[in-house]
PDB file of N, CA and C in Angstrom:
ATOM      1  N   UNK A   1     -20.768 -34.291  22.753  1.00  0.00           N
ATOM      2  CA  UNK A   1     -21.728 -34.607  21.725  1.00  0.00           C
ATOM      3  C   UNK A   1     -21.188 -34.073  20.394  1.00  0.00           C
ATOM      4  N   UNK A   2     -21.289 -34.652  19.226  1.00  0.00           N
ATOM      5  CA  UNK A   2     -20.857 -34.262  18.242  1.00  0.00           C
ATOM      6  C   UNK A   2     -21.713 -33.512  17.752  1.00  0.00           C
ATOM      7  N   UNK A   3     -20.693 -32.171  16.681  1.00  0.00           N
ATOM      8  CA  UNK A   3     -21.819 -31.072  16.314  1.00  0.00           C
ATOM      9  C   UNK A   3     -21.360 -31.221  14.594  1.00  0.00           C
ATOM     10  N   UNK A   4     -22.776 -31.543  14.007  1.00  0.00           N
ATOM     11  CA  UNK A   4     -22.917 -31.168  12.853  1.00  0.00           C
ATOM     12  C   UNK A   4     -22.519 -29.914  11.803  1.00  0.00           C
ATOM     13  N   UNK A   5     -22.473 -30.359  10.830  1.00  0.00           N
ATOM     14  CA  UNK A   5     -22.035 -28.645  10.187  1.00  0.00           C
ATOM     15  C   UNK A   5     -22.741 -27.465  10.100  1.00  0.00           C
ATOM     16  N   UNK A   6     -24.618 -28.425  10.294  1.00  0.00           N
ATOM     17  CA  UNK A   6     -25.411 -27.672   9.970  1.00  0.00           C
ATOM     18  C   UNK A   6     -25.831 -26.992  12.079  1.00  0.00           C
ATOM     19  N   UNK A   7     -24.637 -27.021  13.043  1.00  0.00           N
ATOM     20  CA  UNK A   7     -25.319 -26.369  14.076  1.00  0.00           C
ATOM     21  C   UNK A   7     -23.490 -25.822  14.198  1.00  0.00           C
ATOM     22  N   UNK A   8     -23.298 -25.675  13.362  1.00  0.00           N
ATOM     23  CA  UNK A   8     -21.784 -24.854  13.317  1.00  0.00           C
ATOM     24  C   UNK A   8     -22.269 -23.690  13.098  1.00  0.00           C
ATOM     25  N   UNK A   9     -21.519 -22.258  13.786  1.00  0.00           N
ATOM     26  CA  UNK A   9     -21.653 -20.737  13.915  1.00  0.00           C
ATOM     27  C   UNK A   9     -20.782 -19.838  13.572  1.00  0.00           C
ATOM     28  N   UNK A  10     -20.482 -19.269  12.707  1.00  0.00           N
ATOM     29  CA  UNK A  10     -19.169 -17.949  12.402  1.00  0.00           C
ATOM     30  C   UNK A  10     -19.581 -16.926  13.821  1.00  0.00           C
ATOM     31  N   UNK A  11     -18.591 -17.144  14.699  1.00  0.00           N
ATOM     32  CA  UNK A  11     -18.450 -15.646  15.511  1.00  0.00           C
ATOM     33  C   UNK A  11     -17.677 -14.789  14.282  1.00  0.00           C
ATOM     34  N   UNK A  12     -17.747 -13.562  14.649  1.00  0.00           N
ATOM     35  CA  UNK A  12     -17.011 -12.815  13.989  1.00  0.00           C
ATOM     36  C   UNK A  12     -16.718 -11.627  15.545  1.00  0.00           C
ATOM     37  N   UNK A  13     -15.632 -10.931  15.226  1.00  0.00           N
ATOM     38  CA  UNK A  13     -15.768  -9.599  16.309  1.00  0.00           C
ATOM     39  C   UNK A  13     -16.190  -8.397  15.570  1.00  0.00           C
ATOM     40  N   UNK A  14     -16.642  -7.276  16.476  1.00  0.00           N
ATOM     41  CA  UNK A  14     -17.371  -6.289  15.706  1.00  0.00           C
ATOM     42  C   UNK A  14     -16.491  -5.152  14.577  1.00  0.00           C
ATOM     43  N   UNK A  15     -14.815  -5.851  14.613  1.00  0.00           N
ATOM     44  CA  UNK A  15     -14.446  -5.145  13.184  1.00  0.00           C
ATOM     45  C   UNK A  15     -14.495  -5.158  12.249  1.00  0.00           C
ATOM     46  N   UNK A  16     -14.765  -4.467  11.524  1.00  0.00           N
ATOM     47  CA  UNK A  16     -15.280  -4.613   9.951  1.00  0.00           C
ATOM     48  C   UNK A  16     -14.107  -4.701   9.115  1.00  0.00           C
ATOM     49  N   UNK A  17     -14.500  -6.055   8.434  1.00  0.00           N
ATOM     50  CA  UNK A  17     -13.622  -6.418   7.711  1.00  0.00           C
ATOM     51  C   UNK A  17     -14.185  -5.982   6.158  1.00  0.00           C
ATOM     52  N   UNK A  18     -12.596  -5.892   5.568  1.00  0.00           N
ATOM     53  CA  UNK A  18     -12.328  -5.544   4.458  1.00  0.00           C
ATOM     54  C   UNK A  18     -13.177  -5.590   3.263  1.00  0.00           C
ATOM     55  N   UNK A  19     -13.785  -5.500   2.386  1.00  0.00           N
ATOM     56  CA  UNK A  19     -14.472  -6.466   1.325  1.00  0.00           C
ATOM     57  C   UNK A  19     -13.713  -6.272   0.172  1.00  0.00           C
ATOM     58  N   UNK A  20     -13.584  -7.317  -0.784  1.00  0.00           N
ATOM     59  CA  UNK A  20     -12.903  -7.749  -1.469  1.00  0.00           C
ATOM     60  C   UNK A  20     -12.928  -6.546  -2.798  1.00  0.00           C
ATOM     61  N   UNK A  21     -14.015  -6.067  -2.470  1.00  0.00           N
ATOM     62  CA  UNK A  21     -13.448  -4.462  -3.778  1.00  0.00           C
ATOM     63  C   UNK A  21     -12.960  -3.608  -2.970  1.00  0.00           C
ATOM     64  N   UNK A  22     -12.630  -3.246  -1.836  1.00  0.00           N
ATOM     65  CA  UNK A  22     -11.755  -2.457  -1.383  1.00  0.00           C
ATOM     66  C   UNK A  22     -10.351  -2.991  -0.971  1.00  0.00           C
ATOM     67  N   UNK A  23      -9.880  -4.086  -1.165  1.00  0.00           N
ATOM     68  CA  UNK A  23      -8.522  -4.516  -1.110  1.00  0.00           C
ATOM     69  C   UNK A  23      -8.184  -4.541  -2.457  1.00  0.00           C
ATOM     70  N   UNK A  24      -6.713  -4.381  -2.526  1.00  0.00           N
ATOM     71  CA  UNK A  24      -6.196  -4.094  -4.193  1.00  0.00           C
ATOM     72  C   UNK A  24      -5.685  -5.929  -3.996  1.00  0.00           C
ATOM     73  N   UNK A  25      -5.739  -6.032  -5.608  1.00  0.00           N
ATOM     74  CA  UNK A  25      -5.387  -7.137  -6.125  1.00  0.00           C
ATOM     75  C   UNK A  25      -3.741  -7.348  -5.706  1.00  0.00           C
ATOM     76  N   UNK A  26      -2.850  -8.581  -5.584  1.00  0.00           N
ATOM     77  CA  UNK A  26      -1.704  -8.718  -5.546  1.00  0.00           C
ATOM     78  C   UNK A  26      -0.781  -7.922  -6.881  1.00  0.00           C
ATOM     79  N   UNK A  27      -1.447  -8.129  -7.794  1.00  0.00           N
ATOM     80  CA  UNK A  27      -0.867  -7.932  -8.763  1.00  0.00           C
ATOM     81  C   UNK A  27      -0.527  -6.455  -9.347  1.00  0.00           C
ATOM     82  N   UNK A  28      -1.823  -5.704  -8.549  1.00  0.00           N
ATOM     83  CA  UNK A  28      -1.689  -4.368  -8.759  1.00  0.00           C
ATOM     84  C   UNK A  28      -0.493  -3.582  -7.642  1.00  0.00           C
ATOM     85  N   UNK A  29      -0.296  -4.253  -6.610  1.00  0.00           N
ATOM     86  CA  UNK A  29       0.428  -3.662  -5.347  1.00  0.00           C
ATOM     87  C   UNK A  29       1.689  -4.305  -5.944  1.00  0.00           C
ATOM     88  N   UNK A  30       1.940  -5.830  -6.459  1.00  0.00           N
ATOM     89  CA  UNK A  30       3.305  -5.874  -6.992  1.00  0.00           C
ATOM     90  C   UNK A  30       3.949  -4.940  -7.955  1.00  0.00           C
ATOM     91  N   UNK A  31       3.333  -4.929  -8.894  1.00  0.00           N
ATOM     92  CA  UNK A  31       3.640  -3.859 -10.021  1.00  0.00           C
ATOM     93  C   UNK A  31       3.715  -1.950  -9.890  1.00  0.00           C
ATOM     94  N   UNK A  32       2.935  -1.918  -8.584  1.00  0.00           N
ATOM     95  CA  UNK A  32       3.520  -0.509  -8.295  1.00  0.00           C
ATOM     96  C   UNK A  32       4.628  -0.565  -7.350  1.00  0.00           C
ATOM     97  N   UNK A  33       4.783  -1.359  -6.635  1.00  0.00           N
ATOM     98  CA  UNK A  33       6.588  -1.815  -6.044  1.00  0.00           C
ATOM     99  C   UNK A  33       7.630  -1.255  -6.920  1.00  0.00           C
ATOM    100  N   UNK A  34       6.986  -2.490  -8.031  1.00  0.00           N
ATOM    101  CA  UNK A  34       8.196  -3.135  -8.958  1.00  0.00           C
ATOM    102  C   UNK A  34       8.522  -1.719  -9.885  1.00  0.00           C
ATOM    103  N   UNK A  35       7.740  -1.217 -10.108  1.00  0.00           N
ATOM    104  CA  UNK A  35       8.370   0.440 -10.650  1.00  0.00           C
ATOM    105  C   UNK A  35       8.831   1.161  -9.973  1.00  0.00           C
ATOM    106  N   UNK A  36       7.801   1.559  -8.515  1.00  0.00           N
ATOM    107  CA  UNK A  36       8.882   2.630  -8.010  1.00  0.00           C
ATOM    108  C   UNK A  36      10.427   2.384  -7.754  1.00  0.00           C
ATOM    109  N   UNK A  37      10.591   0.714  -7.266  1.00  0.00           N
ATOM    110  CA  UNK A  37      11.710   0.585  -7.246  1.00  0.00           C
ATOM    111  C   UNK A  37      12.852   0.793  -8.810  1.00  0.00           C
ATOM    112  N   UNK A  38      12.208   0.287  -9.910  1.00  0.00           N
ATOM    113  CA  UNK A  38      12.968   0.881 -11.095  1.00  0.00           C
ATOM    114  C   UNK A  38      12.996   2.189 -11.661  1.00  0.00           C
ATOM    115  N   UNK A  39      11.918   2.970 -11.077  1.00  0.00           N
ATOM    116  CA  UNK A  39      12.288   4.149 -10.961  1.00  0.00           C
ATOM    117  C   UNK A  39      13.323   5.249 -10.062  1.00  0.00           C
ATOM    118  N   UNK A  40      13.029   4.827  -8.750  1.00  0.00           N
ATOM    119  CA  UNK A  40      14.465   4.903  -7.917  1.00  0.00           C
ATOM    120  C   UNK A  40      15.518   4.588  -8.135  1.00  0.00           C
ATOM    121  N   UNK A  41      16.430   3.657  -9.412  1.00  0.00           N
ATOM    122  CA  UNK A  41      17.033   3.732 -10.026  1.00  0.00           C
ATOM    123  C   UNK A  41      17.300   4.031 -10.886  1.00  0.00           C
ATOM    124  N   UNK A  42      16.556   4.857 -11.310  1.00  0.00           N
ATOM    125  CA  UNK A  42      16.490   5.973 -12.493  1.00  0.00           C
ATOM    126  C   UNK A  42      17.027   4.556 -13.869  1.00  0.00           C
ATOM    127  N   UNK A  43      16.138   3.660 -13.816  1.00  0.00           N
ATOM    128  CA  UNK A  43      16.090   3.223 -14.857  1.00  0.00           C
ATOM    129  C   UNK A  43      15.382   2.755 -16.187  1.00  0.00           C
ATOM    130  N   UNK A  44      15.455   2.621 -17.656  1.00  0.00           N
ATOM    131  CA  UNK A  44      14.221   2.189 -18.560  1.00  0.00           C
ATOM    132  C   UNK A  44      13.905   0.862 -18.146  1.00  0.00           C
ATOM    133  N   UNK A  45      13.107   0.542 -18.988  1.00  0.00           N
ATOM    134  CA  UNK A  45      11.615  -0.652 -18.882  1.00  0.00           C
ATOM    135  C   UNK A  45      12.870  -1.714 -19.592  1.00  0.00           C
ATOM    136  N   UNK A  46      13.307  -1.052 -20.729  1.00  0.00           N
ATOM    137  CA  UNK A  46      14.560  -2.033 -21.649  1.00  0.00           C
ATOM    138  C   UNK A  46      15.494  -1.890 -20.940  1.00  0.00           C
ATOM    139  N   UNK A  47      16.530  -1.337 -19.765  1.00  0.00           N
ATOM    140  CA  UNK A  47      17.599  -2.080 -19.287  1.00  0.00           C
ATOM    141  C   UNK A  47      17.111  -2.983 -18.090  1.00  0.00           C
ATOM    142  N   UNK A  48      16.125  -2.756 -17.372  1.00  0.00           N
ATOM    143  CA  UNK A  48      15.512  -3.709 -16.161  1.00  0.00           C
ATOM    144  C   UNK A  48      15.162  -4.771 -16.915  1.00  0.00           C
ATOM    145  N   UNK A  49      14.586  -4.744 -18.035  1.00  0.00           N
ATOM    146  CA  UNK A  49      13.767  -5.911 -18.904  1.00  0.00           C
ATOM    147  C   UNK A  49      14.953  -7.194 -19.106  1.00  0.00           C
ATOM    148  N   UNK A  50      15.903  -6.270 -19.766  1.00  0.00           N
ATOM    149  CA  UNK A  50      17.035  -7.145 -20.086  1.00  0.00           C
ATOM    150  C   UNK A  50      17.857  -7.607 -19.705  1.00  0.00           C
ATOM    151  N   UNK A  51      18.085  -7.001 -17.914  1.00  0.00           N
ATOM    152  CA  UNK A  51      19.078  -7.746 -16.803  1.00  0.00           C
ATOM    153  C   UNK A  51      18.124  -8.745 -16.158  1.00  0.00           C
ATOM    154  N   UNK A  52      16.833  -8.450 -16.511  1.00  0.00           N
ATOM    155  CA  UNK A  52      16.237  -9.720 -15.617  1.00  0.00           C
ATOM    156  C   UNK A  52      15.628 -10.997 -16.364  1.00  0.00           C
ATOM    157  N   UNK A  53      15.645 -10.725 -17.641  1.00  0.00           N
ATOM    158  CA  UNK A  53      15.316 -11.676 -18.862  1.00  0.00           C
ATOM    159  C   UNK A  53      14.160 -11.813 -19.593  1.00  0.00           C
ATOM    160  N   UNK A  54      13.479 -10.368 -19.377  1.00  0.00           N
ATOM    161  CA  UNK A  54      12.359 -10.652 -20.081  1.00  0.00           C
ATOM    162  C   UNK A  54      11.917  -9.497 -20.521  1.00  0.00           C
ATOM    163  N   UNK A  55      10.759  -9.639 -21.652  1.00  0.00           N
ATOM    164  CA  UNK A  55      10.633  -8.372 -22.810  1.00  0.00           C
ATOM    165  C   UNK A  55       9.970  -6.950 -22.140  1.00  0.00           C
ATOM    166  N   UNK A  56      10.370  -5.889 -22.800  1.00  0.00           N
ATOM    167  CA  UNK A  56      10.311  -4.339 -21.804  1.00  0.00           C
ATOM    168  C   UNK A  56       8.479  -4.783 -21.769  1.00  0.00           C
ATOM    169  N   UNK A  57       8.243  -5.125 -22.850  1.00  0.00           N
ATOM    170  CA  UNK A  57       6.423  -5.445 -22.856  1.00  0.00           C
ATOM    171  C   UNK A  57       5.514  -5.975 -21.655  1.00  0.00           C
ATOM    172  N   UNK A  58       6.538  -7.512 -21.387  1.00  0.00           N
ATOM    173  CA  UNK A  58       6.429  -8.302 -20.268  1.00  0.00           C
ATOM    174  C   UNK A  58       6.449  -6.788 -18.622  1.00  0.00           C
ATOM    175  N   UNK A  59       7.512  -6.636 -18.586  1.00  0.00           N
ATOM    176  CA  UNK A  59       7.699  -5.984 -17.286  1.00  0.00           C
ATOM    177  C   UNK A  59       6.550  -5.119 -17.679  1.00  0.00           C
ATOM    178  N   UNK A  60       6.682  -3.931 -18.646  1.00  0.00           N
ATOM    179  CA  UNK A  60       5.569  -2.835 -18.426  1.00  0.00           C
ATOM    180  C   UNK A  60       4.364  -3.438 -18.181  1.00  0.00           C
ATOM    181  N   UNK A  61       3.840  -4.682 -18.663  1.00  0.00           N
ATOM    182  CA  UNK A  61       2.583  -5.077 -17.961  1.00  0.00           C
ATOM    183  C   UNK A  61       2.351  -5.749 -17.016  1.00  0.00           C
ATOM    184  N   UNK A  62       3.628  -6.120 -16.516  1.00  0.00           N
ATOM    185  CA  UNK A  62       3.676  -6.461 -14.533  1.00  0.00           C
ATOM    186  C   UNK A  62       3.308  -5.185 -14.048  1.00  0.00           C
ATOM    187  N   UNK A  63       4.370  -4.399 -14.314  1.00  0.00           N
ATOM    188  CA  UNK A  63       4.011  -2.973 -13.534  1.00  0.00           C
ATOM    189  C   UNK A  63       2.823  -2.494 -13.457  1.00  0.00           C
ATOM    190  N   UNK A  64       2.263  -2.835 -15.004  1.00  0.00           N
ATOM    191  CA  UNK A  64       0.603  -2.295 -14.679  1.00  0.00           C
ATOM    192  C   UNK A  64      -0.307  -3.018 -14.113  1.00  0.00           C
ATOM    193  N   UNK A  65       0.031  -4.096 -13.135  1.00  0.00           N
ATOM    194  CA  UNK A  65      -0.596  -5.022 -12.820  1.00  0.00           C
ATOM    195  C   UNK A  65      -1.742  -5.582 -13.877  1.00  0.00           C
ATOM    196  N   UNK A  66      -1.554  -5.882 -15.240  1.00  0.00           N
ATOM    197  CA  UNK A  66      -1.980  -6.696 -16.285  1.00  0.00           C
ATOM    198  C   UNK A  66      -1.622  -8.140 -16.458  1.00  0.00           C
ATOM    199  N   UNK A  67      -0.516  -8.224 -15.867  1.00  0.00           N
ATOM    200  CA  UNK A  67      -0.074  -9.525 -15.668  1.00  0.00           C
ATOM    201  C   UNK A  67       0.313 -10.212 -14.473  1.00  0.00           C
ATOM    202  N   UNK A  68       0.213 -11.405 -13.904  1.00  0.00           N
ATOM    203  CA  UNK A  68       0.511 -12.458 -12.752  1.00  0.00           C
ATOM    204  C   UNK A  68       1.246 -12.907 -12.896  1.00  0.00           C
ATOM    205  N   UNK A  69       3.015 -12.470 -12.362  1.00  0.00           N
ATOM    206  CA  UNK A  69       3.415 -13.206 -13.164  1.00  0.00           C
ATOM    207  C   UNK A  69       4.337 -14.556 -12.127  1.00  0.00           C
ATOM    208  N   UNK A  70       4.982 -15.267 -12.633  1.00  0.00           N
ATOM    209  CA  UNK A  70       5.057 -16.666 -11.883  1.00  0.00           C
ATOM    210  C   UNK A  70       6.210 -15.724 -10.827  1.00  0.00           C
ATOM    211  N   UNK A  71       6.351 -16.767  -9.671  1.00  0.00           N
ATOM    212  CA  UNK A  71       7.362 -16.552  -8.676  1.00  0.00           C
ATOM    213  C   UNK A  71       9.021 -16.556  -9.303  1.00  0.00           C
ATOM    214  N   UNK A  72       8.964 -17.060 -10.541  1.00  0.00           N
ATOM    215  CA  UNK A  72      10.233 -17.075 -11.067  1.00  0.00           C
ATOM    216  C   UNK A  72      10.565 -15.691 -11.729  1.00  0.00           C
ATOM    217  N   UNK A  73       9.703 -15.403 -11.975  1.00  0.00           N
ATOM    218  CA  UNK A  73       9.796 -13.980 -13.068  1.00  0.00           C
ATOM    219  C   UNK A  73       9.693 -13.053 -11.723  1.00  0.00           C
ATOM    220  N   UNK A  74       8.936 -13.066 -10.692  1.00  0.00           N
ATOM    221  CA  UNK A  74       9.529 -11.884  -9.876  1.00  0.00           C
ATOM    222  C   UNK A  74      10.578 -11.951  -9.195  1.00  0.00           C
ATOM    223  N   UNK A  75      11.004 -13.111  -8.879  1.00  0.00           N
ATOM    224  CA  UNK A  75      12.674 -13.253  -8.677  1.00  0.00           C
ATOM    225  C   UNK A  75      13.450 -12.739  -9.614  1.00  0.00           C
ATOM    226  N   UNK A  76      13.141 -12.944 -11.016  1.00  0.00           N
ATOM    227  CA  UNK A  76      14.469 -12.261 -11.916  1.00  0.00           C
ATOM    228  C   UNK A  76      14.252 -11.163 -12.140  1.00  0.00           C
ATOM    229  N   UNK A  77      13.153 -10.419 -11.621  1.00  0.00           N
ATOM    230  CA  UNK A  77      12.682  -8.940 -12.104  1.00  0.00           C
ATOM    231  C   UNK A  77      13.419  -8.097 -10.029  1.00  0.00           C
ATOM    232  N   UNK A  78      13.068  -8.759  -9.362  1.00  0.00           N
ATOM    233  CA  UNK A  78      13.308  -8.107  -7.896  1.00  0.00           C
ATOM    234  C   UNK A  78      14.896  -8.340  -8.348  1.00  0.00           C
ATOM    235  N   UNK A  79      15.522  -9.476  -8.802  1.00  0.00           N
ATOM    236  CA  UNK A  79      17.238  -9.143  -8.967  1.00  0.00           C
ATOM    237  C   UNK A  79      17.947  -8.449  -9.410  1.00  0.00           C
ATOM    238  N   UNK A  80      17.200  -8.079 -10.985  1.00  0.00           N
ATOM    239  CA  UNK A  80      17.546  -6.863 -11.811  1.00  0.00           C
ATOM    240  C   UNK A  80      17.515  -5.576 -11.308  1.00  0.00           C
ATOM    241  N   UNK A  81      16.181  -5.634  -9.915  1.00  0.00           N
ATOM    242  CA  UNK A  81      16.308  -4.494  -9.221  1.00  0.00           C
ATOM    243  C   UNK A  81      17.221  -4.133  -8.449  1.00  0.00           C
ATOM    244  N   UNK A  82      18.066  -5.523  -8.245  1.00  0.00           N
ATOM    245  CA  UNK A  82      18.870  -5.137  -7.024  1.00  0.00           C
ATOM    246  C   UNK A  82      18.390  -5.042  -5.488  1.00  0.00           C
ATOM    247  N   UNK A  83      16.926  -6.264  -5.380  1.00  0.00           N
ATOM    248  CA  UNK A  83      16.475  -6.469  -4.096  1.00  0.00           C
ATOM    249  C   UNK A  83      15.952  -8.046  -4.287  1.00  0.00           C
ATOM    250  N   UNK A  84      15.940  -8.324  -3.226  1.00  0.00           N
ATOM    251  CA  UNK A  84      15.580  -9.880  -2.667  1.00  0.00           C
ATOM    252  C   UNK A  84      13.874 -10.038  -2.925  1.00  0.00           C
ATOM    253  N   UNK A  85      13.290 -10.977  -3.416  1.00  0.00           N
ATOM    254  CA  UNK A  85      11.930 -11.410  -2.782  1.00  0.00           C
ATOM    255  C   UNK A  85      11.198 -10.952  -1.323  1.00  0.00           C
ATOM    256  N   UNK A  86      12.204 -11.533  -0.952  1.00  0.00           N
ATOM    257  CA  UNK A  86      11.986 -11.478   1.162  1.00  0.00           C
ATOM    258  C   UNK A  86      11.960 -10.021   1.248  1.00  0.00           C
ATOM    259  N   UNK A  87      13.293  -8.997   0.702  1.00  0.00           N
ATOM    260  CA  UNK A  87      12.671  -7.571   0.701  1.00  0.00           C
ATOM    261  C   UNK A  87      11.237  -6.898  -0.262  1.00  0.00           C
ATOM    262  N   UNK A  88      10.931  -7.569  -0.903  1.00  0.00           N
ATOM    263  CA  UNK A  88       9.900  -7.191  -1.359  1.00  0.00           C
ATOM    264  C   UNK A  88       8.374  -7.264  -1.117  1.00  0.00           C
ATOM    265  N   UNK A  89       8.589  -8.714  -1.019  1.00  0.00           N
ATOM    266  CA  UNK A  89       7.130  -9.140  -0.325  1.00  0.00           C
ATOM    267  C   UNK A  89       7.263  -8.343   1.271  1.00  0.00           C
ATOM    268  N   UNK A  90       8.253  -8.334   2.180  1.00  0.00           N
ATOM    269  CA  UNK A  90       7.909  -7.288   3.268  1.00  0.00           C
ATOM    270  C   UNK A  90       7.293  -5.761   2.730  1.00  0.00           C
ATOM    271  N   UNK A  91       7.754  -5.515   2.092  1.00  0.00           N
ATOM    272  CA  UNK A  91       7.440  -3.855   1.891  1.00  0.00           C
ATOM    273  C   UNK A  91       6.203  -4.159   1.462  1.00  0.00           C
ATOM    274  N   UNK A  92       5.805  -4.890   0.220  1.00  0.00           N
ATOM    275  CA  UNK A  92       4.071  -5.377  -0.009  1.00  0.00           C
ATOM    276  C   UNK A  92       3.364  -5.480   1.260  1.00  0.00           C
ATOM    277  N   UNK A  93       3.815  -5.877   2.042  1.00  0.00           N
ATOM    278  CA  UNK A  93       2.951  -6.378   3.177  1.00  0.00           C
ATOM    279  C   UNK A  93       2.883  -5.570   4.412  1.00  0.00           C
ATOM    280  N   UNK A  94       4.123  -4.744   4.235  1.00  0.00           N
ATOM    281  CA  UNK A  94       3.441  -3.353   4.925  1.00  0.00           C
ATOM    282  C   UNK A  94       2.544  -2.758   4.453  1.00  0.00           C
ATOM    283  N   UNK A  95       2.554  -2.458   2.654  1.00  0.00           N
ATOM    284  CA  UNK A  95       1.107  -1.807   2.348  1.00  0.00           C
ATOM    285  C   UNK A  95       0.118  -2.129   2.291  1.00  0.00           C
ATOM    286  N   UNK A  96       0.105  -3.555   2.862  1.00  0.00           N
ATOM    287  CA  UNK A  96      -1.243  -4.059   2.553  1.00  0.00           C
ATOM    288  C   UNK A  96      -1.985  -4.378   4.357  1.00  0.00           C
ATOM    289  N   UNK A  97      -1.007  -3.812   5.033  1.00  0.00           N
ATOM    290  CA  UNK A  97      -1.994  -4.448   6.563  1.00  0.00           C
ATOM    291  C   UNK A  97      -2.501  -3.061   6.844  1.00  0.00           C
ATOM    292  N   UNK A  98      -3.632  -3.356   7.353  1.00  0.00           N
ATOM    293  CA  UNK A  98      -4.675  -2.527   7.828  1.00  0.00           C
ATOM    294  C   UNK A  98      -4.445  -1.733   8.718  1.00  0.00           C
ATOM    295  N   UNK A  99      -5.214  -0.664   9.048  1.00  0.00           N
ATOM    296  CA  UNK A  99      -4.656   0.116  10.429  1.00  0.00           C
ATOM    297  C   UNK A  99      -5.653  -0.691  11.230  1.00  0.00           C
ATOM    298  N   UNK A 100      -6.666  -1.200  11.570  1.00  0.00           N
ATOM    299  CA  UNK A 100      -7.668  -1.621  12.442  1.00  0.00           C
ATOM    300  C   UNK A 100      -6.991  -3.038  12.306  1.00  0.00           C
ATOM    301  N   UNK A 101      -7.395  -3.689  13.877  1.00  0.00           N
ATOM    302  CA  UNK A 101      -7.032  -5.163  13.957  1.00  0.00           C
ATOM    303  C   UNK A 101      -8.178  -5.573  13.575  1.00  0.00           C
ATOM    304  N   UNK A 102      -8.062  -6.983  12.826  1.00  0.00           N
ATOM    305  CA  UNK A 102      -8.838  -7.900  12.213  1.00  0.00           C
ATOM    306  C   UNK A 102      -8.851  -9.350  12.965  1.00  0.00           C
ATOM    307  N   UNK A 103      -9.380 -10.036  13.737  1.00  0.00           N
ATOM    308  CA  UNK A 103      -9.118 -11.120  14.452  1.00  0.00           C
ATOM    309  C   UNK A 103     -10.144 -12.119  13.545  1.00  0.00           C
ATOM    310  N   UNK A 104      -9.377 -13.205  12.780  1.00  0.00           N
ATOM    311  CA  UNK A 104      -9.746 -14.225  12.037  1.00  0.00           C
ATOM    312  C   UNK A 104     -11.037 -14.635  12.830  1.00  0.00           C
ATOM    313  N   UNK A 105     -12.281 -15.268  11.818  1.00  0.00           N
ATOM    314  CA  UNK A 105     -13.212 -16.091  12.279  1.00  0.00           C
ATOM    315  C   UNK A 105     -13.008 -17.225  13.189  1.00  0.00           C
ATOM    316  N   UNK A 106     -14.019 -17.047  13.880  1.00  0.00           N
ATOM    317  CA  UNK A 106     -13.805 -18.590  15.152  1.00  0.00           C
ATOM    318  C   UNK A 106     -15.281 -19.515  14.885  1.00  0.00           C
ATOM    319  N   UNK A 107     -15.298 -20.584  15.020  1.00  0.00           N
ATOM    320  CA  UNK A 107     -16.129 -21.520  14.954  1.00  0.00           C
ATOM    321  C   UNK A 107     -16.788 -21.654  16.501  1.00  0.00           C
ATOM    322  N   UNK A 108     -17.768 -22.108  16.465  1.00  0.00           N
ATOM    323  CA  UNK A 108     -18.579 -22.131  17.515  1.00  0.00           C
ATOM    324  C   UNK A 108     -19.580 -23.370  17.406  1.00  0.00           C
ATOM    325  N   UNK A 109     -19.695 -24.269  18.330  1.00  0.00           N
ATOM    326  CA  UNK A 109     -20.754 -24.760  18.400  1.00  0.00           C
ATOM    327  C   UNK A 109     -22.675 -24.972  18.897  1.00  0.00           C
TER     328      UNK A 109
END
């Protein structure tokens, strides 16, 4: 029998998931990366700025997560660092998974 939207059900399991003011923004977890790693190279805002092509202004307000910035600009900013995307977004994504398992919503009829 076909089921309407309106006799559709969110199971959920009894872990409590996250809410959206207690997860940090992308932008704030990129930008504290993106320094410690230019800080581990003991380097300024103006030589990272300028091997990766863009103004010390630009980066210092990635870092402060003030800015979003496109997938192109963190490619030339992770190169200047002297790390890959693929290494970066892993290390992001270690800090960002939870210690408790979270098992996605299931639909129910």
């Amino acid at each position: 029998m076909p089921t309407s939207a309106s006799h559709l059900h969110l199971i959920r399991n009894d872990t409590p998931t996250p809410t959206p003011a207690e997860e940090p923004l992308w932008r704030d977890v990129l930008g504290t990366h993106l320094r410690a790693l230019r800080h581990a190279r003991r380097e300024t805002l103006e030589t990272t700025a300028t091997r990766a092509g863009v103004s010390p202004q630009y980066l210092s307000e990635v870092e402060r997560g003030l800015k979003e910035p496109s997938s192109e600009m963190i490619a030339a900013i992770t190169g200047a660092l002297g790390t890959t995307l693929a290494d970066l977004t892993r290390s992001i994504a270690q800090t960002l998974t939870p210690t408790t398992c979270h098992t996605p919503l299931a639909i129910a009829a």
